[in-house]
C-alpha atoms as a PDB file:
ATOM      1  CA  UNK A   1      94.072  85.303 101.383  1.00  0.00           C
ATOM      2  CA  UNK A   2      96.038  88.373 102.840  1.00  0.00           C
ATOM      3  CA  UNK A   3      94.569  90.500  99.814  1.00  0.00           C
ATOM      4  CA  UNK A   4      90.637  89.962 101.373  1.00  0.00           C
ATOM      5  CA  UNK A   5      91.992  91.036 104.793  1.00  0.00           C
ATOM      6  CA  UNK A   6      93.983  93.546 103.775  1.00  0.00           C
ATOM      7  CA  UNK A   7      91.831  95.587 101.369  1.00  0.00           C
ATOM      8  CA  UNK A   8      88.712  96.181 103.570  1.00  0.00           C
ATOM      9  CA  UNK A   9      91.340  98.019 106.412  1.00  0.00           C
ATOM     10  CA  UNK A  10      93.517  99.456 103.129  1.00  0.00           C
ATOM     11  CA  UNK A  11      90.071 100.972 101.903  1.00  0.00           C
ATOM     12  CA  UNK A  12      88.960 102.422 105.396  1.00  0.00           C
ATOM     13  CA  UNK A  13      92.326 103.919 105.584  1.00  0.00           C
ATOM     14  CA  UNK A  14      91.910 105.379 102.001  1.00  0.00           C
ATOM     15  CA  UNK A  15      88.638 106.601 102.514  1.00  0.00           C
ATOM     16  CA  UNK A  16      89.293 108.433 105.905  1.00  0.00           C
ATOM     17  CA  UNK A  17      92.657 109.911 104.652  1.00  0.00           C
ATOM     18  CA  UNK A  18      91.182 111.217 101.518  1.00  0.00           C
ATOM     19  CA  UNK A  19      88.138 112.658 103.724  1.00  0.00           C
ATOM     20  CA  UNK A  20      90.753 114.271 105.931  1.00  0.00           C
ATOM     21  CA  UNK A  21      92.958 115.440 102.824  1.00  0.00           C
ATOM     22  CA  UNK A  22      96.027 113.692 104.511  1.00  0.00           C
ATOM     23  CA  UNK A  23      96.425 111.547 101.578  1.00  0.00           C
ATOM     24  CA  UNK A  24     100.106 112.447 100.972  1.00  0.00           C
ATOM     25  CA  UNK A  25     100.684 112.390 104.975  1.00  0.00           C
ATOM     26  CA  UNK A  26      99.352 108.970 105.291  1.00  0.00           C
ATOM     27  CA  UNK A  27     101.032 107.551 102.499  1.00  0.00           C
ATOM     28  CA  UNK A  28     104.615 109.034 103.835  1.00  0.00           C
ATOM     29  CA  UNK A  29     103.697 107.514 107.196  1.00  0.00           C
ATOM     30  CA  UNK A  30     103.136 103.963 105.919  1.00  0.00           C
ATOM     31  CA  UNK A  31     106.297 103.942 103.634  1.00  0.00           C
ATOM     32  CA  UNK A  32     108.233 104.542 107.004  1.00  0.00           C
ATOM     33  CA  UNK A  33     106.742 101.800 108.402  1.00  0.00           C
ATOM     34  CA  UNK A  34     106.926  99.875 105.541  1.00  0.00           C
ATOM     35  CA  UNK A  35     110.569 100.411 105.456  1.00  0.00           C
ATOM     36  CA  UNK A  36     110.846  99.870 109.192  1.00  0.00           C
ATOM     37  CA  UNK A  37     109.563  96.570 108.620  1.00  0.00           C
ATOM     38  CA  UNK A  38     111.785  95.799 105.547  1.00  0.00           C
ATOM     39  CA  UNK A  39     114.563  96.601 107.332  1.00  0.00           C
ATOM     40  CA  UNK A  40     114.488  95.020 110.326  1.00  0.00           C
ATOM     41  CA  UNK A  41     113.957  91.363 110.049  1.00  0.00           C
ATOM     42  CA  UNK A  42     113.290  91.171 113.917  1.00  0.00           C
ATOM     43  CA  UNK A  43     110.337  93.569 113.826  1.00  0.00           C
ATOM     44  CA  UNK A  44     109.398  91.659 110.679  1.00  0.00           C
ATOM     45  CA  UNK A  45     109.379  88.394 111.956  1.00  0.00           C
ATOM     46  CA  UNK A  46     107.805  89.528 115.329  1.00  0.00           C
ATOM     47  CA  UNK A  47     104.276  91.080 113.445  1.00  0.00           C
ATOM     48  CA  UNK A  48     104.396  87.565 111.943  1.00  0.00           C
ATOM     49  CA  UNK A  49     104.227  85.708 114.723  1.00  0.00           C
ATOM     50  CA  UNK A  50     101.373  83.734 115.771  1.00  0.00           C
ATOM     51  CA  UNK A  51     102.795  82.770 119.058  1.00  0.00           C
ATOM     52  CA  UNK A  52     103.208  86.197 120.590  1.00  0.00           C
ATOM     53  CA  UNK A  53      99.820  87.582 121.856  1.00  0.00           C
ATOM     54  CA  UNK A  54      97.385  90.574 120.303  1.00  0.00           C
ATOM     55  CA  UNK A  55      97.863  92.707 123.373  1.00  0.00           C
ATOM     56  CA  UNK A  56     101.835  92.122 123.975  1.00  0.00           C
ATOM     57  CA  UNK A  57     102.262  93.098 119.849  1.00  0.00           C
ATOM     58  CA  UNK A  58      99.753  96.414 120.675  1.00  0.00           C
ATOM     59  CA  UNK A  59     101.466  97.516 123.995  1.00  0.00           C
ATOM     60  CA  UNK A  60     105.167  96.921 121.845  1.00  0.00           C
ATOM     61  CA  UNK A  61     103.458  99.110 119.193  1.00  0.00           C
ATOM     62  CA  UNK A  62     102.426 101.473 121.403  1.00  0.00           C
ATOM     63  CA  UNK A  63     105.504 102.445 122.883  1.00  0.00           C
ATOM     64  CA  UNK A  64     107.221 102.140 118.877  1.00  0.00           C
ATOM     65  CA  UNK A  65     104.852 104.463 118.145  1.00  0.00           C
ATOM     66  CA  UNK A  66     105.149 106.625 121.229  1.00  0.00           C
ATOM     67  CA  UNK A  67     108.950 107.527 120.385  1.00  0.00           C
ATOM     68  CA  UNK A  68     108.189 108.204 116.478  1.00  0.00           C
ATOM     69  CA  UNK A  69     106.632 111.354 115.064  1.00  0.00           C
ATOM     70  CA  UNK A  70     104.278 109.571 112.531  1.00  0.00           C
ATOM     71  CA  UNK A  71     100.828 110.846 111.479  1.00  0.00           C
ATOM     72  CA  UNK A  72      98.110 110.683 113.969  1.00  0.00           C
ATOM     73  CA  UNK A  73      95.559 108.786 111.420  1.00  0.00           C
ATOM     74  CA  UNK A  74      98.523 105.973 111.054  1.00  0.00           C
ATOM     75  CA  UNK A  75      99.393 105.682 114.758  1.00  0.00           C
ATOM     76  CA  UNK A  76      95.590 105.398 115.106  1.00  0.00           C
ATOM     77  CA  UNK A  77      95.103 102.808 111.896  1.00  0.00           C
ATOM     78  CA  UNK A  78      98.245 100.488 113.475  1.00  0.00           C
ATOM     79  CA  UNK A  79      96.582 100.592 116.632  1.00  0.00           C
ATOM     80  CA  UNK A  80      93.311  99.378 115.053  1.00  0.00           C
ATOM     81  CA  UNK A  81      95.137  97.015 113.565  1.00  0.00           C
ATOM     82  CA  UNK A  82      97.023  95.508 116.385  1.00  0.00           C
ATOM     83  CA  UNK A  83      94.273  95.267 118.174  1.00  0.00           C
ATOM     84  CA  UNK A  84      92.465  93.161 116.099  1.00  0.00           C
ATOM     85  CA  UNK A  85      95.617  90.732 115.386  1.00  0.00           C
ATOM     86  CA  UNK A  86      96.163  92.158 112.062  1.00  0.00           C
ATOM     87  CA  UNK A  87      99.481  93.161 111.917  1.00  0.00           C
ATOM     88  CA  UNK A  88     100.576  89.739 110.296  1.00  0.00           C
ATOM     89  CA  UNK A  89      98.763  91.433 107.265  1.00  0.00           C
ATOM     90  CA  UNK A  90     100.302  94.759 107.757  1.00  0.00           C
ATOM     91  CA  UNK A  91     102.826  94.766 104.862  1.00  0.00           C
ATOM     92  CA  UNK A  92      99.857  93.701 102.554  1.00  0.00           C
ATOM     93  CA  UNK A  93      97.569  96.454 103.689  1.00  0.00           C
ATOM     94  CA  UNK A  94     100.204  99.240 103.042  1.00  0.00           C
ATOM     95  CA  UNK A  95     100.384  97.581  99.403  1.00  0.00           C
ATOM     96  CA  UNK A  96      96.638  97.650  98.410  1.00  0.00           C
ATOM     97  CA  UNK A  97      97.033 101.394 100.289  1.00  0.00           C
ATOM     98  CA  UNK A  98      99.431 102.414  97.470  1.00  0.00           C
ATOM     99  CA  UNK A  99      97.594 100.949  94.794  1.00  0.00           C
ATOM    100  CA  UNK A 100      94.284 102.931  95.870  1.00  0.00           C
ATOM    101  CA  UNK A 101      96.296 105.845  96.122  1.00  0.00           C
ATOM    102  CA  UNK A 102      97.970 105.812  93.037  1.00  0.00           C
ATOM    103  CA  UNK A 103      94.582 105.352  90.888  1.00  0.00           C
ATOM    104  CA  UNK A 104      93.284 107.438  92.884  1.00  0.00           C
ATOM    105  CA  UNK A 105      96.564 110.252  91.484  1.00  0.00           C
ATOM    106  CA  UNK A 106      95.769 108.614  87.847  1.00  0.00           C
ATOM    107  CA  UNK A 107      98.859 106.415  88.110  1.00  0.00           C
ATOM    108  CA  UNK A 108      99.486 102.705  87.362  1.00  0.00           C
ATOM    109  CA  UNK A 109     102.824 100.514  88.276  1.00  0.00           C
ATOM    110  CA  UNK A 110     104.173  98.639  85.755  1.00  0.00           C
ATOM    111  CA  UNK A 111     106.429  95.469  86.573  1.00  0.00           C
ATOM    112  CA  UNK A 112     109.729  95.338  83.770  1.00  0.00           C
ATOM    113  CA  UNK A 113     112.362  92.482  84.260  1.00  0.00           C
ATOM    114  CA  UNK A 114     115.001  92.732  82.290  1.00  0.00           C
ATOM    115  CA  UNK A 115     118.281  91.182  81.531  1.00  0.00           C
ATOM    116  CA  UNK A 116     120.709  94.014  82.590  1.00  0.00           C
ATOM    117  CA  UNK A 117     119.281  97.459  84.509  1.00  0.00           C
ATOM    118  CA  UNK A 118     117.740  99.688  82.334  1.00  0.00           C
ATOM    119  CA  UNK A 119     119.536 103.027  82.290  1.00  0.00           C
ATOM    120  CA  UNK A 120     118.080 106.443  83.548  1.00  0.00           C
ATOM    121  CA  UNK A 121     117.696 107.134  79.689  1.00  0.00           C
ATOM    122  CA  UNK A 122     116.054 103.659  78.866  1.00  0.00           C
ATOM    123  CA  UNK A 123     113.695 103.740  81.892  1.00  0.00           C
ATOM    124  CA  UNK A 124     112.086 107.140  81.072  1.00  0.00           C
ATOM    125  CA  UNK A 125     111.358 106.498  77.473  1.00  0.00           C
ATOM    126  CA  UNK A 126     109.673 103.217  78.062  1.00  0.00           C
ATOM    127  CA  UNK A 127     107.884 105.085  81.098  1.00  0.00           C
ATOM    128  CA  UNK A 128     107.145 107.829  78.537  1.00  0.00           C
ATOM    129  CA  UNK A 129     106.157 104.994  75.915  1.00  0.00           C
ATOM    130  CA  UNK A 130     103.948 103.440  78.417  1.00  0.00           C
ATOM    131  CA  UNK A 131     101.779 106.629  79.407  1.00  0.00           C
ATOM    132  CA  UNK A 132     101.031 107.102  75.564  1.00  0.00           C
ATOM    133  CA  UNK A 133     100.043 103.923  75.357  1.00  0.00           C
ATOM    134  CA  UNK A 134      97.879 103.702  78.585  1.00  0.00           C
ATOM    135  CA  UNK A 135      97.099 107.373  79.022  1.00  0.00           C
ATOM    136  CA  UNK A 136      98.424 107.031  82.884  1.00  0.00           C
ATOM    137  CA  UNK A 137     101.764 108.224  84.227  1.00  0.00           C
ATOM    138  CA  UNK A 138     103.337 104.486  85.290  1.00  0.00           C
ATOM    139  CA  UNK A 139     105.704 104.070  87.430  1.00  0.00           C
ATOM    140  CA  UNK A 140     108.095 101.357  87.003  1.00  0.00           C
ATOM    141  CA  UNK A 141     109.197  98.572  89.225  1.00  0.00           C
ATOM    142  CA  UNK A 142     112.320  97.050  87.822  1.00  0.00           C
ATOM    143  CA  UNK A 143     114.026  93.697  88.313  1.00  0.00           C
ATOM    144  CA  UNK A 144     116.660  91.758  86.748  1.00  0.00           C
ATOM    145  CA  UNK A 145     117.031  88.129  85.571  1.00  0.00           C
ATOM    146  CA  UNK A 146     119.551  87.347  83.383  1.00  0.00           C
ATOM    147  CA  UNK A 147     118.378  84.281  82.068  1.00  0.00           C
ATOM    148  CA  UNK A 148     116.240  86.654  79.355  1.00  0.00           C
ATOM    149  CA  UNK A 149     119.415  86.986  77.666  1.00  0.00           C
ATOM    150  CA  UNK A 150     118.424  90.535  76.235  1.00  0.00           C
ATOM    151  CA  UNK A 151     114.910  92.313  75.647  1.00  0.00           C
ATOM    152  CA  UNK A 152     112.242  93.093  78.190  1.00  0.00           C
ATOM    153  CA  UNK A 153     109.142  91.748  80.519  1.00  0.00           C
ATOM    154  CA  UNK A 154     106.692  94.185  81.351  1.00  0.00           C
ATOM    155  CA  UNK A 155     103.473  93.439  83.168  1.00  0.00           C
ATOM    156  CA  UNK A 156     100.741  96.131  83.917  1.00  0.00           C
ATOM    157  CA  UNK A 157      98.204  94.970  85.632  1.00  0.00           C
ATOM    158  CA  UNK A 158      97.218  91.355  83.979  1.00  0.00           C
ATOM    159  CA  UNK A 159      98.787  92.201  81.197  1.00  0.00           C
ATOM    160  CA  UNK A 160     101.839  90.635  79.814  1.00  0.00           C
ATOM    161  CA  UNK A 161     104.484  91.570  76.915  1.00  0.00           C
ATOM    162  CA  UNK A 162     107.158  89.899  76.346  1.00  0.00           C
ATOM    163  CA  UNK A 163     110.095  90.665  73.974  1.00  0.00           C
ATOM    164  CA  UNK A 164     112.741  88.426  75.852  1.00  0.00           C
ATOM    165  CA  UNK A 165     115.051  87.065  73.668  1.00  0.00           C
ATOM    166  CA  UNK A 166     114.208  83.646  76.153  1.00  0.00           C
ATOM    167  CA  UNK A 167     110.691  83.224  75.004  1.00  0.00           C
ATOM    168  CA  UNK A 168     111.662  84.292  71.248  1.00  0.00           C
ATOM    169  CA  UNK A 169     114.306  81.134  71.566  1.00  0.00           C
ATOM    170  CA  UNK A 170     111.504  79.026  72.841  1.00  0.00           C
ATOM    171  CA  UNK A 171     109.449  79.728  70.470  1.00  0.00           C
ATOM    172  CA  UNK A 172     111.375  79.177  68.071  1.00  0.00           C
ATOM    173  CA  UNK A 173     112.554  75.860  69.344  1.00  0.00           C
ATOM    174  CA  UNK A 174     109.029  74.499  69.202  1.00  0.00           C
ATOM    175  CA  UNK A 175     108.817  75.420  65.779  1.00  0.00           C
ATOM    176  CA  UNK A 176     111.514  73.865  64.965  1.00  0.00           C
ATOM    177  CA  UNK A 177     109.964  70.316  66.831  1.00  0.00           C
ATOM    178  CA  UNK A 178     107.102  71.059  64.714  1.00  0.00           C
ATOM    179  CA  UNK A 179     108.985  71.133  60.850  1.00  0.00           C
ATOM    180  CA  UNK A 180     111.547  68.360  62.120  1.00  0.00           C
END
């Protein structure tokens, strides 16, 4: 539900930014406010809200935005965007913004859970690895879960592989059911 009202605004953004070549600028601007908003669990919580009202959350934008020396286009998109009692969605919207950008820069983000962090070293190559294989440059987000035990989960897009020694165990466990 947040995607379908976030990408229409994400995509007017895009467009207009791109138009203005202030694609770079734009982007910066939204991953301060992006970290503003993961940072503070206040200002999180109060773009959430349903109970406070459209033009209270624009006027306390207003004067946020006021005392900050963020890109014109951005103060102009939030605005927008408070006004029409969007901001709820505003953490999505910078998302879909970064995806559009980064196909836009030929890039793709790839998702890799693993059991321990990947080192510097380990990261690269399968970053290098990746770009062969998709003919992007990918940028990884990494997580952790233990519970793989060792190999890797990496998801681009809707694809899926999976080299965890987890699923090779669970496989191999219903085998097992099967011959027994």
């Amino acid at each position: 539900m947040l995607t379908q009202i976030a990408r229409p605004y994400a995509s007017a953004l895009f467009d207009l930014a791109k138009s203005e070549n202030q694609l770079a600028q734009v982007e910066t601007g939204l991953s301060d406010i992006s970290r503003l908003i993961g940072e503070s669990e206040e200002f999180s919580r109060y773009l959430r809200s349903p109970v406070i009202n459209v033009e209270v959350k624009a006027q306390a934008l207003d004067a946020i935005l006021a005392k900050t020396s963020i890109n014109g286009l951005v103060a102009n998109f939030l605005r927008i965007v408070a006004q029409n009692g969007r901001l709820f969605a505003l953490d999505q919207i910078i998302v879909v913004f970064r995806e559009l950008a980064a196909a836009d820069r030929g890039e793709t983000t790839a998702e890799v859970t693993s059991a321990a962090p990947l080192s510097a070293d380990q990261a690269k190559a399968l970053a290098e690895t990746l770009k062969a294989k998709l003919g992007k440059t990918v940028t990884l987000n990494q997580f952790v879960d233990p519970s793989l035990i060792g190999g890797l989960q990496v998801k681009v897009g809707s694809q899926l592989i999976d080299s965890s020694l987890k699923t090779k165990l669970a496989a191999m466990k219903i085998a097992m059911k099967e011959v027994g």
